[in-house]
PDB file of N, CA and C in Angstrom:
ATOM      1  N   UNK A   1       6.909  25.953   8.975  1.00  0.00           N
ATOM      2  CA  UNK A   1       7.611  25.037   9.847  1.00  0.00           C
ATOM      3  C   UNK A   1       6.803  23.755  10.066  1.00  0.00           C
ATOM      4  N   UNK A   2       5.663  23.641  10.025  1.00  0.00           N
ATOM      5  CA  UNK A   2       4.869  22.927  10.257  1.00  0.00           C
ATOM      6  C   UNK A   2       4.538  21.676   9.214  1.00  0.00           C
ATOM      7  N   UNK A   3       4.312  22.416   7.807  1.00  0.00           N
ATOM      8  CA  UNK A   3       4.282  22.037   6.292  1.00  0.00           C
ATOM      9  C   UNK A   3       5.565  20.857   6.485  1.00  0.00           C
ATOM     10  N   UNK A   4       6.907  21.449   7.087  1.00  0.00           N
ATOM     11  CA  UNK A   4       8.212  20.952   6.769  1.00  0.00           C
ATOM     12  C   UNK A   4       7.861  19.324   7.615  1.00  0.00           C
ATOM     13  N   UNK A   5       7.508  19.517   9.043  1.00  0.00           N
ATOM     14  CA  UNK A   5       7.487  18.339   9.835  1.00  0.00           C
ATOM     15  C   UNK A   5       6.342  17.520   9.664  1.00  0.00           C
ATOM     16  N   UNK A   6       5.154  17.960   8.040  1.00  0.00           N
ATOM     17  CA  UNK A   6       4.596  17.036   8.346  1.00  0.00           C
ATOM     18  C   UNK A   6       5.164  15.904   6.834  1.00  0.00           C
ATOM     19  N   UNK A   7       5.750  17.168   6.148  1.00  0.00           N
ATOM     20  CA  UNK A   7       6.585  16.479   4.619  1.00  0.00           C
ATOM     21  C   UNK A   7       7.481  15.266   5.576  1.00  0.00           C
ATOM     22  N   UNK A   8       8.517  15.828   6.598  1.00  0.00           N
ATOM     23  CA  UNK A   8       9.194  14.784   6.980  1.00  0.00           C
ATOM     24  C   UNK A   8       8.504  13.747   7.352  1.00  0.00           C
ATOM     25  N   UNK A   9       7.452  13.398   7.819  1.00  0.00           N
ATOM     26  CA  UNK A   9       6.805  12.520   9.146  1.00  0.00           C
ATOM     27  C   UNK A   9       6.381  11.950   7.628  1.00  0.00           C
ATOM     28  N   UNK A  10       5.981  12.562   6.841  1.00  0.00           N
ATOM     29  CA  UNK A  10       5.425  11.519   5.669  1.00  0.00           C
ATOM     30  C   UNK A  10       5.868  10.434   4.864  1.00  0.00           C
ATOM     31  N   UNK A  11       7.357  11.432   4.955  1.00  0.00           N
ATOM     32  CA  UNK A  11       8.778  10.570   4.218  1.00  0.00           C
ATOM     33  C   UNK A  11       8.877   9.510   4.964  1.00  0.00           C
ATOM     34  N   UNK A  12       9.170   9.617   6.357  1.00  0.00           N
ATOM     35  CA  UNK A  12       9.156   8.137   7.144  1.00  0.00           C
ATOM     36  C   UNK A  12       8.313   7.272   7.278  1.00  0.00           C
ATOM     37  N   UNK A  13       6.902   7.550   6.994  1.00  0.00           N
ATOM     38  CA  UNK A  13       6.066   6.475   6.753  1.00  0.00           C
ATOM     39  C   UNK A  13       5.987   6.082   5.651  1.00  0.00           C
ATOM     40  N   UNK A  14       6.553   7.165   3.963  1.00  0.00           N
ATOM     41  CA  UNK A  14       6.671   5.671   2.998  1.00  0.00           C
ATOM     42  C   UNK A  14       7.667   5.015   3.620  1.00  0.00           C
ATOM     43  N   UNK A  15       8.625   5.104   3.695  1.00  0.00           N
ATOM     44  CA  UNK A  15      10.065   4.839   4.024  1.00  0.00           C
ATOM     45  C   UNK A  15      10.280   3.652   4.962  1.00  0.00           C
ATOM     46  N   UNK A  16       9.347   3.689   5.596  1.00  0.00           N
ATOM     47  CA  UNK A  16       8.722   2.545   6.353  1.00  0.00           C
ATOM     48  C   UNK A  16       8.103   1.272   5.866  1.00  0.00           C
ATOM     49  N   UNK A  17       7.152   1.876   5.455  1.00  0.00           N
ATOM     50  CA  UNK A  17       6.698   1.059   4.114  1.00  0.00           C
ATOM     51  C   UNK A  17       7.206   0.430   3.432  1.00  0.00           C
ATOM     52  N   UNK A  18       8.099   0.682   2.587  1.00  0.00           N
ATOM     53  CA  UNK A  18       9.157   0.489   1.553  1.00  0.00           C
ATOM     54  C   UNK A  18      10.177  -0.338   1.923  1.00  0.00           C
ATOM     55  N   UNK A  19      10.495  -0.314   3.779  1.00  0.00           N
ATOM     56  CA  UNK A  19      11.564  -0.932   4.142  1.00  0.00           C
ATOM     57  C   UNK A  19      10.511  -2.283   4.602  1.00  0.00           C
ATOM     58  N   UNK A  20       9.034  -2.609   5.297  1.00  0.00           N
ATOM     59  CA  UNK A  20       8.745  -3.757   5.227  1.00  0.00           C
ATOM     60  C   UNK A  20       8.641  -4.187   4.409  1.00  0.00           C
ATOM     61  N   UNK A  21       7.894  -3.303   2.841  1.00  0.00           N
ATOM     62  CA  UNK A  21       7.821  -3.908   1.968  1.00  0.00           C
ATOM     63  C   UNK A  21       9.014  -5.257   1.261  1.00  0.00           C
ATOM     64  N   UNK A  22       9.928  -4.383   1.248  1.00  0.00           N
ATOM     65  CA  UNK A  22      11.765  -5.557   0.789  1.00  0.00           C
ATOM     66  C   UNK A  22      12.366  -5.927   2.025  1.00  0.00           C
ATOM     67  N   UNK A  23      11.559  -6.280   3.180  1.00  0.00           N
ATOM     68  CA  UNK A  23      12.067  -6.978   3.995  1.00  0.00           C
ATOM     69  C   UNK A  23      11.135  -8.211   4.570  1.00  0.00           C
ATOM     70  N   UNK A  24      10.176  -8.342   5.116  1.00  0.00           N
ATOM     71  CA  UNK A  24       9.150  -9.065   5.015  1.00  0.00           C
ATOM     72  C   UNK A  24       8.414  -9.852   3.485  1.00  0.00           C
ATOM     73  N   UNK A  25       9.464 -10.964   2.854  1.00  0.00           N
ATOM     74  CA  UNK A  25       8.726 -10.996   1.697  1.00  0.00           C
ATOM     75  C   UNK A  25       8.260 -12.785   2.242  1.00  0.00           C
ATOM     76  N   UNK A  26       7.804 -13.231   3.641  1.00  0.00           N
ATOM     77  CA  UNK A  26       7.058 -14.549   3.307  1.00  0.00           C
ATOM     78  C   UNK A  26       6.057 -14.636   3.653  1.00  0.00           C
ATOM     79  N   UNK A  27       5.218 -13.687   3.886  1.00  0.00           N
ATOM     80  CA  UNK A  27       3.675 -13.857   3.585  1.00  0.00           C
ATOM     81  C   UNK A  27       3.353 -12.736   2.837  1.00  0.00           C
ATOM     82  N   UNK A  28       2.130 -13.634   2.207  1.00  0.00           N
ATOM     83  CA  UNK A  28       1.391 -12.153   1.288  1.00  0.00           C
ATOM     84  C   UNK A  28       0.843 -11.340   1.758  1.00  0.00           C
ATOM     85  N   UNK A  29      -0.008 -11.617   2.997  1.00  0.00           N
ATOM     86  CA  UNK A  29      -0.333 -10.444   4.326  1.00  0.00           C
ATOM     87  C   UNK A  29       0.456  -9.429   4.739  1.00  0.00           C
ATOM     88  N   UNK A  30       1.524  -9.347   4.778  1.00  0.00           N
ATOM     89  CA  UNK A  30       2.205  -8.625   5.645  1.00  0.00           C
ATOM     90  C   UNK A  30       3.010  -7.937   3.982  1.00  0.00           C
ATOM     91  N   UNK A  31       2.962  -8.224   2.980  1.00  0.00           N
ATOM     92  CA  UNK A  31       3.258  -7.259   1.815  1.00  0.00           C
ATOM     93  C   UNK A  31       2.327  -6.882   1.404  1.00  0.00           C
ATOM     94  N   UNK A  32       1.066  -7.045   1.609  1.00  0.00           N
ATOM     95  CA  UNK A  32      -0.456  -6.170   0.766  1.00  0.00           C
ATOM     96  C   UNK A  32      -0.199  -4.688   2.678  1.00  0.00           C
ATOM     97  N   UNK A  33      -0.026  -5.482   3.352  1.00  0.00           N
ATOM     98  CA  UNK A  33      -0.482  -4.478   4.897  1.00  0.00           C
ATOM     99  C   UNK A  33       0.718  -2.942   4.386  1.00  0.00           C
ATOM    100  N   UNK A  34       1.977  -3.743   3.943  1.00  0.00           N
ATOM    101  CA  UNK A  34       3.276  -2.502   3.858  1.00  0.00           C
ATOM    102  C   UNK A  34       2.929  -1.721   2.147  1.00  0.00           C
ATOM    103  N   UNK A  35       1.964  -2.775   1.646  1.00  0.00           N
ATOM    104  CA  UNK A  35       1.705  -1.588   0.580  1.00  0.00           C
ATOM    105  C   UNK A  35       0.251  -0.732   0.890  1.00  0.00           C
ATOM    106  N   UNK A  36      -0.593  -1.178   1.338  1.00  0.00           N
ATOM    107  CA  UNK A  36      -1.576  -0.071   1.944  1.00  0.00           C
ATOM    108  C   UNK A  36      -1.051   1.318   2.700  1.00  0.00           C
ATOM    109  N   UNK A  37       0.134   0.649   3.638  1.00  0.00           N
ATOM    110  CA  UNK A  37       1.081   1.448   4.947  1.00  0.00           C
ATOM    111  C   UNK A  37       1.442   2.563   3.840  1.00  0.00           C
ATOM    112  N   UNK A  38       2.094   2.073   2.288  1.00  0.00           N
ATOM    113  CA  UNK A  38       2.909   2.897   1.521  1.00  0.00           C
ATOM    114  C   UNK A  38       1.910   4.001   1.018  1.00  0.00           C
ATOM    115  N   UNK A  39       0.712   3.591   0.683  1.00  0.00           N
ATOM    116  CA  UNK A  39      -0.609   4.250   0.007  1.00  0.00           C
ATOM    117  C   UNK A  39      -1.154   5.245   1.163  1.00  0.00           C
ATOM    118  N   UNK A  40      -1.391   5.096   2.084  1.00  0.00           N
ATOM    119  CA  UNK A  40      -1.945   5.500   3.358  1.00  0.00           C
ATOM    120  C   UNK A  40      -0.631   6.791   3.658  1.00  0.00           C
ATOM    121  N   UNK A  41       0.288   6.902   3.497  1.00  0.00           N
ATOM    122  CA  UNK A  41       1.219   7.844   3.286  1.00  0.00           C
ATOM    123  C   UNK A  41       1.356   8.775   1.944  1.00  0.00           C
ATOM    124  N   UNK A  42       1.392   8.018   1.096  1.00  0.00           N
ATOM    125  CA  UNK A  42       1.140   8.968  -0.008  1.00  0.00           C
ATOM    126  C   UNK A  42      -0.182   9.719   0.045  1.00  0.00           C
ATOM    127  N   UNK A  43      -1.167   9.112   0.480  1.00  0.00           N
ATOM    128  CA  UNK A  43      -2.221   9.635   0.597  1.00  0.00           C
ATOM    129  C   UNK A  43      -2.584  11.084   1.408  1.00  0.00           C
ATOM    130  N   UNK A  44      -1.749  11.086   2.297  1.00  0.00           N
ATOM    131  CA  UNK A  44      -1.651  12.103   3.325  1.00  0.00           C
ATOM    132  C   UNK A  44      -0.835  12.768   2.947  1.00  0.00           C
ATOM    133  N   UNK A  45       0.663  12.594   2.061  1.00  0.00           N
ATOM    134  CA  UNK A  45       1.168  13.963   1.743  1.00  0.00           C
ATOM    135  C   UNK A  45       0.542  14.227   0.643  1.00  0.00           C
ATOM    136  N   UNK A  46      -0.549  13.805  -0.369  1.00  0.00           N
ATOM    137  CA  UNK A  46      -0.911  14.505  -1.123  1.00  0.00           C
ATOM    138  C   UNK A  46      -1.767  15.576  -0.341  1.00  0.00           C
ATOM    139  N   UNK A  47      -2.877  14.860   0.533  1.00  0.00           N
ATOM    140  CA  UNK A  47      -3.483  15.923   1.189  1.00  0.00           C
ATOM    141  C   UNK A  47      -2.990  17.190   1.591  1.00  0.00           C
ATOM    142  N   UNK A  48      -1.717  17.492   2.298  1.00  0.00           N
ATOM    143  CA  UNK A  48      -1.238  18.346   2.601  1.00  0.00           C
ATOM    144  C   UNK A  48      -0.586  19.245   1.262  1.00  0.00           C
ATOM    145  N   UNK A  49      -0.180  18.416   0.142  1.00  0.00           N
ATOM    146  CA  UNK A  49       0.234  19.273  -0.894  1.00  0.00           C
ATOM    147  C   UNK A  49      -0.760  19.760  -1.458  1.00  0.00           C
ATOM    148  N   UNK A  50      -1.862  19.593  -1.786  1.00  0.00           N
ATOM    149  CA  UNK A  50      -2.868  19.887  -2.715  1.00  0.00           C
ATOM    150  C   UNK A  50      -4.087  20.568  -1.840  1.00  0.00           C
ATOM    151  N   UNK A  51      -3.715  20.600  -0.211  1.00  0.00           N
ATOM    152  CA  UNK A  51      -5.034  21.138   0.157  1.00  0.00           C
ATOM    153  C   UNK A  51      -4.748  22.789   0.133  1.00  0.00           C
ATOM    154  N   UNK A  52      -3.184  23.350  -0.398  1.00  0.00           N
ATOM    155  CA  UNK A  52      -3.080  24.266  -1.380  1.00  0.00           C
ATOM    156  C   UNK A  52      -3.878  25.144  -2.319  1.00  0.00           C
ATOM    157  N   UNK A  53      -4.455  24.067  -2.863  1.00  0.00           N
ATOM    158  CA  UNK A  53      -4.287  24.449  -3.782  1.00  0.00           C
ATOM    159  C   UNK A  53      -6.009  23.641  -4.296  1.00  0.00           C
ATOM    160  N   UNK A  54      -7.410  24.172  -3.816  1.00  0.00           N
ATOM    161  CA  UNK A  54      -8.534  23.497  -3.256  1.00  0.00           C
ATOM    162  C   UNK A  54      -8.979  23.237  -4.678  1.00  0.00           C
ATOM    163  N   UNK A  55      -9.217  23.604  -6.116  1.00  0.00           N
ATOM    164  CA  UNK A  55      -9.361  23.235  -7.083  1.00  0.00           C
ATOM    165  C   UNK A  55      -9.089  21.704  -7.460  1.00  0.00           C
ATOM    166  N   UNK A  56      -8.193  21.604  -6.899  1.00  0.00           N
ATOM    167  CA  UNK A  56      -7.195  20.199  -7.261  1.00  0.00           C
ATOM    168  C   UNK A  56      -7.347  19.254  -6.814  1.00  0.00           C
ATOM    169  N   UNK A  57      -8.802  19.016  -5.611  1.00  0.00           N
ATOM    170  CA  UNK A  57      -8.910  18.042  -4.841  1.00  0.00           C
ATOM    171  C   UNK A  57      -9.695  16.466  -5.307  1.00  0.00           C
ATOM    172  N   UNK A  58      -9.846  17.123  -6.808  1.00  0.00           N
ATOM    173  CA  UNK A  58     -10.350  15.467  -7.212  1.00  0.00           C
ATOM    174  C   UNK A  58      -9.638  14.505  -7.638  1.00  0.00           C
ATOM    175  N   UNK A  59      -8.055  14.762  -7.430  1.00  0.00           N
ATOM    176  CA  UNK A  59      -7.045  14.093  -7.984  1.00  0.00           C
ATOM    177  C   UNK A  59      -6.891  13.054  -6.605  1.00  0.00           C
ATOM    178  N   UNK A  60      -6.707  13.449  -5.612  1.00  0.00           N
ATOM    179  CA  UNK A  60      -7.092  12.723  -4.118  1.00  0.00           C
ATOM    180  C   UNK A  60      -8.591  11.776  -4.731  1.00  0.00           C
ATOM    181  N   UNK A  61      -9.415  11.689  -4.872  1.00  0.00           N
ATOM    182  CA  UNK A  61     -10.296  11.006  -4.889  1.00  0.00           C
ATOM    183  C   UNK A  61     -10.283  10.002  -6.268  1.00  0.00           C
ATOM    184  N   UNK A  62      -9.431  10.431  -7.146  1.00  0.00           N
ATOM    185  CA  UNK A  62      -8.833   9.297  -8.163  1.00  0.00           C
ATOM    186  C   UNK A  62      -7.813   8.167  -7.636  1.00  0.00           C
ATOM    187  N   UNK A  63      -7.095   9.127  -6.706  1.00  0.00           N
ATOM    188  CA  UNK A  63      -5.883   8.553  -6.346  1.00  0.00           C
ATOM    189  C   UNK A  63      -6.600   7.218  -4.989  1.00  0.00           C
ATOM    190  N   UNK A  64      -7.584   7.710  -4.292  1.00  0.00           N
ATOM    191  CA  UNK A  64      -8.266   6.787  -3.439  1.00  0.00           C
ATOM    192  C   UNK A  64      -9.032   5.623  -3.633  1.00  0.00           C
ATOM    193  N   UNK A  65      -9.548   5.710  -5.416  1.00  0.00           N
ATOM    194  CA  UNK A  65     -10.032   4.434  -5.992  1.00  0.00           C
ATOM    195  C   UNK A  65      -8.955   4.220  -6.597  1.00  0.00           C
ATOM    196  N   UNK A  66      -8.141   4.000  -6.872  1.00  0.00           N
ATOM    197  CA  UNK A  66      -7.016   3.485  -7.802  1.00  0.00           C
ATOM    198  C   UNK A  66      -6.698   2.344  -6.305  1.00  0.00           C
ATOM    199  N   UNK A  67      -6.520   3.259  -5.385  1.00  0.00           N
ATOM    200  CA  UNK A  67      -5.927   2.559  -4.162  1.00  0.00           C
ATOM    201  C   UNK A  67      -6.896   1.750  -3.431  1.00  0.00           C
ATOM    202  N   UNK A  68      -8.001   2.024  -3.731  1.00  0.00           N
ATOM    203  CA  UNK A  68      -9.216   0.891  -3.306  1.00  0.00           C
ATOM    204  C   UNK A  68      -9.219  -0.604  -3.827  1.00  0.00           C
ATOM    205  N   UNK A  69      -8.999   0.144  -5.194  1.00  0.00           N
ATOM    206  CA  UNK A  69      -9.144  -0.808  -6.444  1.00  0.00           C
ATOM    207  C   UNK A  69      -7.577  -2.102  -6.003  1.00  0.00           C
ATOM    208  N   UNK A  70      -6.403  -1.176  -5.704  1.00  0.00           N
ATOM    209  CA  UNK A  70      -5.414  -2.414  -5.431  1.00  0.00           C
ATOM    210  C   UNK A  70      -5.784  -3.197  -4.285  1.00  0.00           C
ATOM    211  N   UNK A  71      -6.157  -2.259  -3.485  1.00  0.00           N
ATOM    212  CA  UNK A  71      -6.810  -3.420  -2.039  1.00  0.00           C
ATOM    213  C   UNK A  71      -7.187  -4.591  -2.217  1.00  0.00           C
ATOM    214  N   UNK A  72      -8.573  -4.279  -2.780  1.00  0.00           N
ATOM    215  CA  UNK A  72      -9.208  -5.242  -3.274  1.00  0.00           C
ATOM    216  C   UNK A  72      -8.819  -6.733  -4.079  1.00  0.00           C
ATOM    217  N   UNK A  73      -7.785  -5.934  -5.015  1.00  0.00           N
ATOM    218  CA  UNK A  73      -7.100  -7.007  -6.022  1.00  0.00           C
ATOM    219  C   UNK A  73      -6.216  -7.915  -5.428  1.00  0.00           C
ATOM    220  N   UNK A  74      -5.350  -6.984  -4.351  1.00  0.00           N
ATOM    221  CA  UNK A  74      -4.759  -7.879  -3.363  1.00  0.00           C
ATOM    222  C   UNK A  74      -5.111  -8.483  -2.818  1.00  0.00           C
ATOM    223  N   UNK A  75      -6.541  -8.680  -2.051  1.00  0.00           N
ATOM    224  CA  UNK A  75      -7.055  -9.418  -1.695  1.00  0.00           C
ATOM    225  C   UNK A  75      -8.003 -10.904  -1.665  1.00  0.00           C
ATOM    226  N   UNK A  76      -8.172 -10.291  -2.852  1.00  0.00           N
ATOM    227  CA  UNK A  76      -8.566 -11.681  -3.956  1.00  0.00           C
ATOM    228  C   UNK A  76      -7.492 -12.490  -4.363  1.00  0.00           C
ATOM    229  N   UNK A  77      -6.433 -11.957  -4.669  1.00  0.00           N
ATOM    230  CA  UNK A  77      -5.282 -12.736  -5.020  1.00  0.00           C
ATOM    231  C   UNK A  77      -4.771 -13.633  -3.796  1.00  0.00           C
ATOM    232  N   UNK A  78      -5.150 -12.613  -2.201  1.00  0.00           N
ATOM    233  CA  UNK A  78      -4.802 -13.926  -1.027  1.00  0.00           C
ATOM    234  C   UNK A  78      -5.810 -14.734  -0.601  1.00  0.00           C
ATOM    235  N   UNK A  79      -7.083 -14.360  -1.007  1.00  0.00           N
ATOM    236  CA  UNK A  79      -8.299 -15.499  -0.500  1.00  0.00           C
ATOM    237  C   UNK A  79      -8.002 -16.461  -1.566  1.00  0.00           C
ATOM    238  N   UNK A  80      -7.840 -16.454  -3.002  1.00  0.00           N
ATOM    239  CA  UNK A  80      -7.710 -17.600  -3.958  1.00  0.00           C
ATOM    240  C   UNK A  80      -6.585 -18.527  -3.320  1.00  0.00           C
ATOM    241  N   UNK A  81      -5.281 -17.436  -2.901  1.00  0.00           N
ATOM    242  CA  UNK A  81      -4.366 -18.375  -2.614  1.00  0.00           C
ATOM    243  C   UNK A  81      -4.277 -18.938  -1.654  1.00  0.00           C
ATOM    244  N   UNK A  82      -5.182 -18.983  -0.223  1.00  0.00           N
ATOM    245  CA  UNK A  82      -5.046 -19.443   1.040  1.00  0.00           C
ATOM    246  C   UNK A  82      -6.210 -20.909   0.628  1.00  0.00           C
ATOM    247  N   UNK A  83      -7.306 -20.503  -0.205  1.00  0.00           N
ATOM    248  CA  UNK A  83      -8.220 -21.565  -0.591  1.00  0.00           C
ATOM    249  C   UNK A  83      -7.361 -23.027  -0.961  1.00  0.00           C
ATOM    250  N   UNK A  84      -6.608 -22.713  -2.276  1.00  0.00           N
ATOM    251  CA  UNK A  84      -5.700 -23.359  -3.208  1.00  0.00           C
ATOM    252  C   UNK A  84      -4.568 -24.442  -2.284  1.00  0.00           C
ATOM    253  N   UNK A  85      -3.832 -23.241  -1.500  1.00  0.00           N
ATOM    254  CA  UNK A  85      -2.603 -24.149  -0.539  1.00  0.00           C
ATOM    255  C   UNK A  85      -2.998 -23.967   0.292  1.00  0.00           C
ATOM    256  N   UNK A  86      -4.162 -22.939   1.283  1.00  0.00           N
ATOM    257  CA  UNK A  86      -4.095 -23.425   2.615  1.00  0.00           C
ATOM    258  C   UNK A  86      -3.619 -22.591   3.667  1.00  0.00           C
ATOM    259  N   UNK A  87      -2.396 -21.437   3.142  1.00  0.00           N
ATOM    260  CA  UNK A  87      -1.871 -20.608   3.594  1.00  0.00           C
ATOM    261  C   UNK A  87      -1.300 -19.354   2.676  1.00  0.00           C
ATOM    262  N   UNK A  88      -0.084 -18.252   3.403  1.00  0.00           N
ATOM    263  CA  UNK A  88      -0.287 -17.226   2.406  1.00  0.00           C
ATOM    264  C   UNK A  88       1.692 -17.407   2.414  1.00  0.00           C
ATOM    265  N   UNK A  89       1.892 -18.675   2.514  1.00  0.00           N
ATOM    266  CA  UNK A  89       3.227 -18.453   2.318  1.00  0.00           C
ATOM    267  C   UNK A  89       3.800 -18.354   0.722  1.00  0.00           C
ATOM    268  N   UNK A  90       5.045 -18.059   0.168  1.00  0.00           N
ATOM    269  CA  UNK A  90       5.389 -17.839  -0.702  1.00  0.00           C
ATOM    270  C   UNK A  90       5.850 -18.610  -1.067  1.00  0.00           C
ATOM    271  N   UNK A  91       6.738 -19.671  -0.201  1.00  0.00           N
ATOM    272  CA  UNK A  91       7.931 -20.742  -0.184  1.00  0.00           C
ATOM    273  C   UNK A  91       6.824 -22.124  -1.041  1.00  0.00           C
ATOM    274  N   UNK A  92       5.402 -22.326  -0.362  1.00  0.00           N
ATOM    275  CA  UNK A  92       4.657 -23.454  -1.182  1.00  0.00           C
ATOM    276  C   UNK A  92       3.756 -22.848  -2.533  1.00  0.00           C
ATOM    277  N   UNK A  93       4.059 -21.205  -2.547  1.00  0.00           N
ATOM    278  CA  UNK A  93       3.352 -21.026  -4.040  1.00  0.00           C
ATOM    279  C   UNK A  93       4.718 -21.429  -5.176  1.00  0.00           C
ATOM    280  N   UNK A  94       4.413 -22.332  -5.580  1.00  0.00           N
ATOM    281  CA  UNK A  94       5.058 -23.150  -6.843  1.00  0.00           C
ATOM    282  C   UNK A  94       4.381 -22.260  -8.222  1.00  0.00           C
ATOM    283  N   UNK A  95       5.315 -21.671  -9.392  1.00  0.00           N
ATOM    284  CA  UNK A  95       4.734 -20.897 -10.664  1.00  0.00           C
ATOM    285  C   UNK A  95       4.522 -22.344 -11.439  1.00  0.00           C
ATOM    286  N   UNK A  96       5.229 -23.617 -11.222  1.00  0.00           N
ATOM    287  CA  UNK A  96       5.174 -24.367 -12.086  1.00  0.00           C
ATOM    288  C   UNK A  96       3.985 -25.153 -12.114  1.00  0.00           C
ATOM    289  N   UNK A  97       3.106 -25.383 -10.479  1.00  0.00           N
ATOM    290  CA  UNK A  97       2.005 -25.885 -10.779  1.00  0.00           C
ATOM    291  C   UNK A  97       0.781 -25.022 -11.059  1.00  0.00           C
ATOM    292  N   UNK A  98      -0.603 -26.206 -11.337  1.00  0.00           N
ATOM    293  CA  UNK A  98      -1.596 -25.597 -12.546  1.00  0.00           C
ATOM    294  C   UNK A  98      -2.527 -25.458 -11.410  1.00  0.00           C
TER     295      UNK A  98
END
C-alpha cells in the first residue's frame, strides 16, 4: 500500500514537471529548474524500484551523473547566454545572429 502511494506521489511530481516544463517556456531558468524537478522525480522512483532489488544500485549512480552532467550543461548554456544578451529570455535569443 505504501509502494502504491509513493509510485503515485512520484507520478505527480514528473507530471508536474512536465506540465512547467510546456508551460513556462520564457526563461531558461525556470525550464533547466522543471527539468531538474523532472530528474529529481525520476530519481526517487527509481530508488524505490530498485531498492528491491540491492544488486542493481549502480544504475542510480549512472543515472545521477548523467543528471549532474545535464545540470551542468544547462548551466553553461545560461551563464554564456545571460553574458551575450544580458538576460535569460528567449524572445531576444535570435538563431540568426552570430
Amino acid at each position: 500500500m505504501v509502494m502504491v502511494f509513493n509510485m503515485v506521489l512520484m507520478s505527480f511530481i514528473i507530471m508536474g514537471g512536465v506540465w512547467v516544463f510546456s508551460s513556462k517556456r520564457k526563461h531558461l531558468l525556470a525550464t533547466l529548474l522543471s527539468l531538474e524537478f523532472i530528474m529529481l522525480g525520476l530519481f526517487l522512483m527509481l530508488f524505490i524500484m530498485l531498492n528491491l532489488y540491492p544488486q542493481d544500485l549502480y544504475f542510480m549512480m549512472i543515472f545521477l551523473t548523467f543528471s549532474v552532467c545535464e545540470g551542468a550543461l544547462g548551466l553553461s548554456i545560461l551563464v554564456s547566454m545571460i553574458r551575450t544578451h544580458g538576460n535569460d529570455f528567449f524572445q531576444t535569443f535570435s538563431i540568426l545572429q552570430c
